[in-house]
Protein backbone atom coordinates (compact mmCIF):
# COMPACT_ATOMS: atom_id res chain seq x y z
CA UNK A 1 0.00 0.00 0.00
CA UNK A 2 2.70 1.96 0.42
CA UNK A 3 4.23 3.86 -2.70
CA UNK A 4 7.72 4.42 -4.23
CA UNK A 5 7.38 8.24 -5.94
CA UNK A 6 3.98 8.74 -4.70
CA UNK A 7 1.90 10.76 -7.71
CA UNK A 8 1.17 14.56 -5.74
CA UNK A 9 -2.64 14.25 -6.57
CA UNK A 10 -2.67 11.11 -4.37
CA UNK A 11 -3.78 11.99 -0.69
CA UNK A 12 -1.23 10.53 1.63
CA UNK A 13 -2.26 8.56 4.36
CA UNK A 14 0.45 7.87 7.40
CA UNK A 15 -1.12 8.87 10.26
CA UNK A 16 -2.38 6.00 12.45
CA UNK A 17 -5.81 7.06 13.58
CA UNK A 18 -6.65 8.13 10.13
CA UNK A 19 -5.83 4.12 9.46
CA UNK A 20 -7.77 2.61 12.00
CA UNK A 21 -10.79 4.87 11.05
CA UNK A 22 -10.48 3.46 7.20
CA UNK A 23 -9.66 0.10 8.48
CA UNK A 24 -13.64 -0.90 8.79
CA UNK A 25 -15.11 -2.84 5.72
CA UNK A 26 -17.95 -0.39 5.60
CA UNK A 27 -15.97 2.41 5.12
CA UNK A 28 -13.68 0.90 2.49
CA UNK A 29 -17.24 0.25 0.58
CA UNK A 30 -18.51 3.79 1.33
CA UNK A 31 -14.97 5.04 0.28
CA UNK A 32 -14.91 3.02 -3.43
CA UNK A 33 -18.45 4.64 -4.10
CA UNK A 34 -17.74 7.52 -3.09
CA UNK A 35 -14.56 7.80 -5.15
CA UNK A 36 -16.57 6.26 -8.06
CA UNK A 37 -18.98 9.02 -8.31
CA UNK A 38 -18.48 12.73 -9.88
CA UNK A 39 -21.19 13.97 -7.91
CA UNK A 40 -20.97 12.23 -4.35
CA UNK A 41 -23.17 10.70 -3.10
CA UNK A 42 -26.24 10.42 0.52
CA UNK A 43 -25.92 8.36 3.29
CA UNK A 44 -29.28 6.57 1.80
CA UNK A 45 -27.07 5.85 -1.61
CA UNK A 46 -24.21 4.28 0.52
CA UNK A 47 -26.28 2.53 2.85
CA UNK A 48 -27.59 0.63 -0.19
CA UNK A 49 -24.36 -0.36 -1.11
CA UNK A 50 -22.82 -1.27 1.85
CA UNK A 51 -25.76 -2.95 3.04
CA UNK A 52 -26.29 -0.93 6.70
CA UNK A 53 -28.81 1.52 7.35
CA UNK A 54 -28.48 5.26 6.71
CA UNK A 55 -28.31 6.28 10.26
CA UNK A 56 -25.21 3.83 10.33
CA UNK A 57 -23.97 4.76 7.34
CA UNK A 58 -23.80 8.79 8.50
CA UNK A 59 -22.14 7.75 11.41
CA UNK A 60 -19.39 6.46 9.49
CA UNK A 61 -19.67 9.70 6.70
CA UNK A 62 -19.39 11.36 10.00
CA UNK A 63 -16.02 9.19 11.06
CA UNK A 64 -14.71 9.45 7.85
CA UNK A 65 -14.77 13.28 7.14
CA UNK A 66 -13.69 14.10 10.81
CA UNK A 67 -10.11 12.79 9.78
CA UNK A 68 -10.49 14.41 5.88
CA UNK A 69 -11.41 11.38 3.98
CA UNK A 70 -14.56 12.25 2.93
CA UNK A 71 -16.62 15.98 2.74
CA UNK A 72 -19.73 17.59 1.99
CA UNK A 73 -20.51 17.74 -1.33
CA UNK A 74 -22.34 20.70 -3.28
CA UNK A 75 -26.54 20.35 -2.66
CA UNK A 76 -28.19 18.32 -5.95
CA UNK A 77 -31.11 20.37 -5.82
CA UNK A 78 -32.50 19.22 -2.60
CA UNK A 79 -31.36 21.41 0.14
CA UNK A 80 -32.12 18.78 2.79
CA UNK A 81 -29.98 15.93 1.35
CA UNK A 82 -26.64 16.13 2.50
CA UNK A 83 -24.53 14.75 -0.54
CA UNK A 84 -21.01 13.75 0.21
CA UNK A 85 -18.00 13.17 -1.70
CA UNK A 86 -14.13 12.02 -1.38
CA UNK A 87 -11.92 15.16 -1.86
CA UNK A 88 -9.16 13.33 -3.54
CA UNK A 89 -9.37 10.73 -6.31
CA UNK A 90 -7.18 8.41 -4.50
CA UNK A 91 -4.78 7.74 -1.94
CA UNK A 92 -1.80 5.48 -0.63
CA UNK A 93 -0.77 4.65 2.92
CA UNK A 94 2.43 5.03 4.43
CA UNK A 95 3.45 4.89 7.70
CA UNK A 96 6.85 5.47 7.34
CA UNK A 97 9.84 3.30 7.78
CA UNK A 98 10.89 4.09 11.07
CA UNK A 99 6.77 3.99 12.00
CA UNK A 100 6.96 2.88 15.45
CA UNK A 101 4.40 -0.52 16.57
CA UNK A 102 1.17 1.66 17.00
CA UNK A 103 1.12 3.13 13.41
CA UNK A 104 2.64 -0.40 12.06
CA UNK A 105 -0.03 -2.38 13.72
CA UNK A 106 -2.60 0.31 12.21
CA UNK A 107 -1.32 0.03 8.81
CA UNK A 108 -1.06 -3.63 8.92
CA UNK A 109 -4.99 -3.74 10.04
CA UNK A 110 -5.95 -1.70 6.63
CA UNK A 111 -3.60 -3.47 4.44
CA UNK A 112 -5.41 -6.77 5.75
CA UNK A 113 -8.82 -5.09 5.53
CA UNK A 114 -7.66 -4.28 1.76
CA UNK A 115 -7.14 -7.79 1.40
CA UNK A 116 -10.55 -9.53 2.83
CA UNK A 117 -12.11 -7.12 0.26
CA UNK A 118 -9.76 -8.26 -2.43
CA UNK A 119 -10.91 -11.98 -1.39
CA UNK A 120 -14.38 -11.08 -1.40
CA UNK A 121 -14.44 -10.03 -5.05
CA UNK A 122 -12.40 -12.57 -6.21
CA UNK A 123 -15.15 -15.41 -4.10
CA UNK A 124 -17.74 -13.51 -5.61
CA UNK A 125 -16.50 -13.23 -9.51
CA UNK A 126 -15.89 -17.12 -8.89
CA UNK A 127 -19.76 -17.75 -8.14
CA UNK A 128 -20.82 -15.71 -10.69
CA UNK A 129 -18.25 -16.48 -13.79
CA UNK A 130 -20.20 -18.98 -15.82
CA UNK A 131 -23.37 -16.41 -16.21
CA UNK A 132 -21.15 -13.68 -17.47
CA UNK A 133 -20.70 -13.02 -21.17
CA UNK A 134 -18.12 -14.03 -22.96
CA UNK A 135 -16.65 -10.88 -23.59
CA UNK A 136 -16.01 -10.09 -20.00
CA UNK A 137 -15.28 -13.70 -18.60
CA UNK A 138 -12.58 -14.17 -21.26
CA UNK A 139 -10.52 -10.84 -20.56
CA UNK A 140 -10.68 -11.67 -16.74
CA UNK A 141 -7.09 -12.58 -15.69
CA UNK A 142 -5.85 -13.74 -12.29
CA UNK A 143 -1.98 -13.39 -12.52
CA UNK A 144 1.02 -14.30 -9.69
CA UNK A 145 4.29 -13.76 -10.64
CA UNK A 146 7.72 -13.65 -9.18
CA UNK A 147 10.05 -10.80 -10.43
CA UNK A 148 13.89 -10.47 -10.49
CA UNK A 149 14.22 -6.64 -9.83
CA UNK A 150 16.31 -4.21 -8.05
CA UNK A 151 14.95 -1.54 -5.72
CA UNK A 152 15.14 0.95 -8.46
CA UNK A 153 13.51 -1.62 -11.12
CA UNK A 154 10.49 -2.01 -8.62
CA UNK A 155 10.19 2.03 -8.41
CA UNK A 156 10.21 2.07 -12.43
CA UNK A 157 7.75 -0.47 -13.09
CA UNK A 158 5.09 0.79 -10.15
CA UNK A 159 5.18 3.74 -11.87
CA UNK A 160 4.90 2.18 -15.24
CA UNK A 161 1.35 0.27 -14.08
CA UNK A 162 0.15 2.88 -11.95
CA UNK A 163 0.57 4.96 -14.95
CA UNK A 164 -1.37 2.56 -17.26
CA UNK A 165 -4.36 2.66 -14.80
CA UNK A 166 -4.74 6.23 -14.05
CA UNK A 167 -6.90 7.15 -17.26
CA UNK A 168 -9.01 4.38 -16.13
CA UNK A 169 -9.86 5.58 -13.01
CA UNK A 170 -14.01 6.31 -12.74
CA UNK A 171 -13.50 9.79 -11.57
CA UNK A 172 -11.72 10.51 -14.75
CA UNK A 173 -13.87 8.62 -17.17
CA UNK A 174 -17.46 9.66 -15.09
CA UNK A 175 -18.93 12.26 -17.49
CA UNK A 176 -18.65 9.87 -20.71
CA UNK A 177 -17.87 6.87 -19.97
CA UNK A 178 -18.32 4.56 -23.00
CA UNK A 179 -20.97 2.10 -23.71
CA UNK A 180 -21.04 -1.35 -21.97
CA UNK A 181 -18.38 0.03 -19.52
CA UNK A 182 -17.99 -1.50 -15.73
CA UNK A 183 -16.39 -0.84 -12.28
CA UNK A 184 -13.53 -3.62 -12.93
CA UNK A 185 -11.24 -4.14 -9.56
CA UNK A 186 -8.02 -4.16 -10.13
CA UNK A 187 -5.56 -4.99 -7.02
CA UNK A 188 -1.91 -4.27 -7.75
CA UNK A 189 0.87 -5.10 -5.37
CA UNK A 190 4.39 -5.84 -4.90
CA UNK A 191 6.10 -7.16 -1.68
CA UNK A 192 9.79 -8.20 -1.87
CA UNK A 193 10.14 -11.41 -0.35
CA UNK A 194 12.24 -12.86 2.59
């Protein structure tokens, strides 16, 4: 989760609380919405998605913009909706290298809450794979590889992919986004090993 030559637009992430409070499943979901909507979006739209009710899902809104994560979006039309939206398209977490156990324990719990979501879709593409067309089922690729790379060889090609996906992302693409598209997850990581 962490970043080589972070891009400036991304929101950095290294303080622990701020991890904790994005550590919970529901606000991950609320989060991904969120960030996949021009225009925000109500507690009542979020609570649909995560599956809570909207009372529940403003307290988290709530949790959420207290540490900058999320903010209050400009009215639809409806002055009594509060619409809410995330400030920056994306973000990375880092605690640091010299983090101490409190903010490593912290960014360990959202790096595994990243991955039980990860799981989640990949469970749920797996019950679902044999009713989707053709088109989509045969560009969906599930990849593991092992690299030979230097420290500076790892920096290059993060910012070779993260450059690939960035005119992807559903913020940029929101106002015309062609025919037949769909929210695709992509999870991207790379972890030297022992």
């Amino acid at each position: 989760m962490t970043e080589a030559r972070p891009d400036p637009r991304r929101m950095a992430i290294s303080d622990p609380q701020v991890m904790r409070a994005l550590a919970h499943p529901a606000r991950i979901a609320i989060m991904e919405y969120l960030n996949s909507r021009a225009d925000g979006g109500t507690a009542t739209e979020c609570a649909e998605v995560v599956g809570l009710s909207p009372s529940a899902t403003s307290y988290h809104l709530r949790a959420l913009a207290k540490f900058g994560l999320v903010e209050q979006a400009p009215s639809r039309g409806d002055a009594r909706e509060r619409v809410w939206r995330v400030p920056s398209a994306s973000w990375f977490v880092d605690a640091g290298r010299d983090a101490g156990p409190a903010a490593r324990a912290a960014e360990q719990a959202l790096m595994e809450a990243h991955a039980v979501r990860a799981m989640e879709r990949i469970r749920d593409w797996s019950r679902r794979a044999g009713d989707e067309p053709a088109e989509w089922y045969d560009q969906t690729l599930f990849s593991d590889a092992l690299l030979l790379l230097t420290a500076e060889e790892l920096a290059e090609l993060n910012e070779a992919v993260l450059a690939l996906l960035r005119p992807y992302h559903p913020r940029r693409r929101h106002g015309d986004p062609p025919p037949g598209a769909r929210t695709v997850a992509v999870q991207y990581l790379t972890v030297p090993l022992a």
